[in-house]
Protein backbone atom coordinates (compact mmCIF):
# COMPACT_ATOMS: atom_id res chain seq x y z
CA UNK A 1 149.84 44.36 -33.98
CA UNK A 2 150.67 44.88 -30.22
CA UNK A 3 154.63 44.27 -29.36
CA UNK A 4 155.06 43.51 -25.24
CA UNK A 5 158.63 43.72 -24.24
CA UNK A 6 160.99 44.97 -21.29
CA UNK A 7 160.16 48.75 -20.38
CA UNK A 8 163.17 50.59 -19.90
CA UNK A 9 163.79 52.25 -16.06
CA UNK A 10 162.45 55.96 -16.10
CA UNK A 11 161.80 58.67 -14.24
CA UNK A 12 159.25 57.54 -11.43
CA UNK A 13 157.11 60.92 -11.52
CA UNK A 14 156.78 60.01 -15.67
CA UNK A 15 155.53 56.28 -15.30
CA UNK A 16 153.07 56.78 -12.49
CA UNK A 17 149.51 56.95 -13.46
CA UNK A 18 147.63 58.75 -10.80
CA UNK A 19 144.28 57.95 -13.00
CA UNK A 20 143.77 61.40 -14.55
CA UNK A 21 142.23 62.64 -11.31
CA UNK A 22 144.67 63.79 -9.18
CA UNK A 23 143.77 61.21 -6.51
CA UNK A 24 146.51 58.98 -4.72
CA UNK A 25 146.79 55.31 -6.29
CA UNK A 26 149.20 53.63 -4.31
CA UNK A 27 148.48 52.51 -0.82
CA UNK A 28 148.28 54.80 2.14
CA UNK A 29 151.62 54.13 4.66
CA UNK A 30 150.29 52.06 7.15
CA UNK A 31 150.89 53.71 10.89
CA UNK A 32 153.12 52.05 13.27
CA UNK A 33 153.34 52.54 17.24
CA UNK A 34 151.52 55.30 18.90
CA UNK A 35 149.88 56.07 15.51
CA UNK A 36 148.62 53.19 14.79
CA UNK A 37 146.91 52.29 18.49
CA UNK A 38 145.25 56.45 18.16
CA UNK A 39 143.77 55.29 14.17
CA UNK A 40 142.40 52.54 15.56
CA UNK A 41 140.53 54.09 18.70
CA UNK A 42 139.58 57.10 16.06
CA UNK A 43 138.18 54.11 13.43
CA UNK A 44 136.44 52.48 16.84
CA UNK A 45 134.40 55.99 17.98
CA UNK A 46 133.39 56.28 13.77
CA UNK A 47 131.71 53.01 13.80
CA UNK A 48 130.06 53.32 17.49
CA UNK A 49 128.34 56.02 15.44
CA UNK A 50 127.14 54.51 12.55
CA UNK A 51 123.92 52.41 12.74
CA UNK A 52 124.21 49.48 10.53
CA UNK A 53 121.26 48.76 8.35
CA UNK A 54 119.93 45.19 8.20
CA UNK A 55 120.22 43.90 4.97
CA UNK A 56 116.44 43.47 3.62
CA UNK A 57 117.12 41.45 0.58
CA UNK A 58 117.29 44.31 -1.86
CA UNK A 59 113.42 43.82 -2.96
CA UNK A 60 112.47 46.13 -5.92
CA UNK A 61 109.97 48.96 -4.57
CA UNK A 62 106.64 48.65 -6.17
CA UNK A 63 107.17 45.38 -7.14
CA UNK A 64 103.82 42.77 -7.50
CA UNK A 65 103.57 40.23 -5.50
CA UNK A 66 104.22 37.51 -7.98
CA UNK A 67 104.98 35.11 -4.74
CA UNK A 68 104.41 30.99 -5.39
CA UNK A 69 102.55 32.35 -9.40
CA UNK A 70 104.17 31.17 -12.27
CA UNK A 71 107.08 32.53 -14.11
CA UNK A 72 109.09 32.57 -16.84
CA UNK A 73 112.50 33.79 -17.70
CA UNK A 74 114.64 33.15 -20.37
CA UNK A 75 118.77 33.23 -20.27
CA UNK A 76 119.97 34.40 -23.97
CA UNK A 77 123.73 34.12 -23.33
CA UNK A 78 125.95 35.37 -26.19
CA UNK A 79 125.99 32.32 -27.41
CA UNK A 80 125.33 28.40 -25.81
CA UNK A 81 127.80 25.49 -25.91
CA UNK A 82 130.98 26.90 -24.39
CA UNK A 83 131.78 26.04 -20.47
CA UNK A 84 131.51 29.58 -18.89
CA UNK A 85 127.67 29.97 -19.95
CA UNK A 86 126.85 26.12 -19.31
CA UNK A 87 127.57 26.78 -15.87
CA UNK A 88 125.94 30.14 -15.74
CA UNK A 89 122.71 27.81 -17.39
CA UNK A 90 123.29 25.19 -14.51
CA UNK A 91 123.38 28.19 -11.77
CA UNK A 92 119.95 29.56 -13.40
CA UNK A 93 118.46 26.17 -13.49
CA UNK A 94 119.85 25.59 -9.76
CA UNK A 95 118.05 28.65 -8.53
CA UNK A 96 114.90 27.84 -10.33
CA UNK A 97 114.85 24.47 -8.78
CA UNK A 98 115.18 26.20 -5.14
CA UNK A 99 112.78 28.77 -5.82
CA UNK A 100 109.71 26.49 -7.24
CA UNK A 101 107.99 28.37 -8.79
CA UNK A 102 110.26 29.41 -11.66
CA UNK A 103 110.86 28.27 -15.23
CA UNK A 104 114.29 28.74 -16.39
CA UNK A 105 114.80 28.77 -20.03
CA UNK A 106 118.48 28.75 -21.28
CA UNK A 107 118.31 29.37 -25.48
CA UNK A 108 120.73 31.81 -27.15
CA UNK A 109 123.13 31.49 -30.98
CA UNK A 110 125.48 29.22 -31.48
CA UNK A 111 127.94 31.88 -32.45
CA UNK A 112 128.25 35.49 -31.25
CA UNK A 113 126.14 37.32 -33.46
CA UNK A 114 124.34 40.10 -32.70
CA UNK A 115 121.40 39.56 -35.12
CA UNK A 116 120.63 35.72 -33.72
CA UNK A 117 120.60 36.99 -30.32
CA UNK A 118 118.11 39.84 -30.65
CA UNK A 119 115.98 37.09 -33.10
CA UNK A 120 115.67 34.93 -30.16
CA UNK A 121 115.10 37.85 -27.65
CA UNK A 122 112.21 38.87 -29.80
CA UNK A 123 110.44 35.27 -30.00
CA UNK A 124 110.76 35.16 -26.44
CA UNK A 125 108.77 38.35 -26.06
CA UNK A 126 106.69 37.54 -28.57
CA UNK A 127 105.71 34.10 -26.21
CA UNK A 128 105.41 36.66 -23.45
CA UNK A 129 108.27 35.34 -20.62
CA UNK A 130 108.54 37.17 -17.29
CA UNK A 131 112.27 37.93 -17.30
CA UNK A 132 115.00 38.13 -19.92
CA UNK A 133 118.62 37.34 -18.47
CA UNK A 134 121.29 38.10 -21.23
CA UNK A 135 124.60 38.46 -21.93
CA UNK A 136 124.52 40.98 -24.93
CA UNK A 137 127.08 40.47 -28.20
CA UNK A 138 126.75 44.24 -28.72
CA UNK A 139 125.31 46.21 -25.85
CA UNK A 140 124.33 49.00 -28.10
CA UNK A 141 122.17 47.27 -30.88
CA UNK A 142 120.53 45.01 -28.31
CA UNK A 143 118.84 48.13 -26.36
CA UNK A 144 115.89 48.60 -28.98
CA UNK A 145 114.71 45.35 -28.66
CA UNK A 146 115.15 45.37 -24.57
CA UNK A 147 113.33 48.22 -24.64
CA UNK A 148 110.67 47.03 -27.00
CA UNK A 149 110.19 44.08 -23.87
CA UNK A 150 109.72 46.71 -21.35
C-alpha cells in the first residue's frame, strides 16, 4: 500500500534530484539586457552554419518496392473493446483507406493476457500478413514469437 500525504519543508540541497548524473535539472536563468541581445546574435551565427536537411520521409534503406502491391498488416492491441485502442483501430483503418493499397486488420484478446495475444500473433503469421502492429501485454514473452515472424 502506497500512503501520499504533505511532505514536510527540508533542506533544498536534500530534496533535489539532479537525476543521478550530475547534470542540471532545473531551467537555465534566462539572460536579460545586453546578455540576452549577444545570446541571441551568438544562437543567429550557429544556425547560419548549420545546413538543414530536408526531411525525406524517413524511408527504410533497402526496402522493396512494394508500391500500389498488396498488403497486409495486422494491429494485435493488448486487448480490443476499450476506447484508447478503438481509436488507434480507426487511425489504422484511416491510413489504410488513404494509402489504397493496404489491408488493415485490427484482432487482438479480449483481456490482457499475454498467452491470447501471442496465439493470435502466431495465426497471423501462420496466414502470412505483411506487417504486425502491436501493443505487447508483456514485452519480454512476446519477443520469441516476433522474432519467429522475422
Amino acid at each position: 500500500m502506497t500512503a501520499f500525504g504533505p511532505v514536510a519543508a527540508q533542506d533544498e540541497d536534500f530534496i533535489r534530484w539532479d537525476g543521478a548524473d550530475d547534470l542540471p535539472v532545473n531551467p537555465l536563468e534566462c539572460p536579460t539586457g545586453d546578455a540576452a541581445a549577444e545570446d541571441a546574435t551568438d544562437e543567429a551565427a550557429d544556425e547560419a552554419e548549420v545546413e538543414v536537411k530536408e526531411y525525406d520521409g524517413g524511408e527504410a534503406i533497402g526496402a522493396p518496392d512494394r508500391a500500389g502491391q498488396p498488403i497486409t498488416i495486422v494491429d494485435v492491441p493488448k486487448l480490443i473493446g476499450i476506447g484508447y485502442f478503438n481509436a488507434t483501430a480507426l487511425g489504422i483503418q484511416q491510413a489504410a483507406e488513404e494509402l489504397g493499397n493496404v489491408t488493415a486488420i485490427t484482432d487482438g484478446p479480449t483481456e490482457a493476457n499475454i498467452d491470447d495475444q501471442i496465439t493470435v500473433i502466431e495465426n497471423y503469421i501462420t496466414q502470412g500478413v505483411d506487417g504486425i502492429l502491436f501493443a505487447a501485454n508483456d514485452p519480454v514473452a512476446i519477443s520469441p514469437v516476433l522474432t519467429a515472424a522475422w
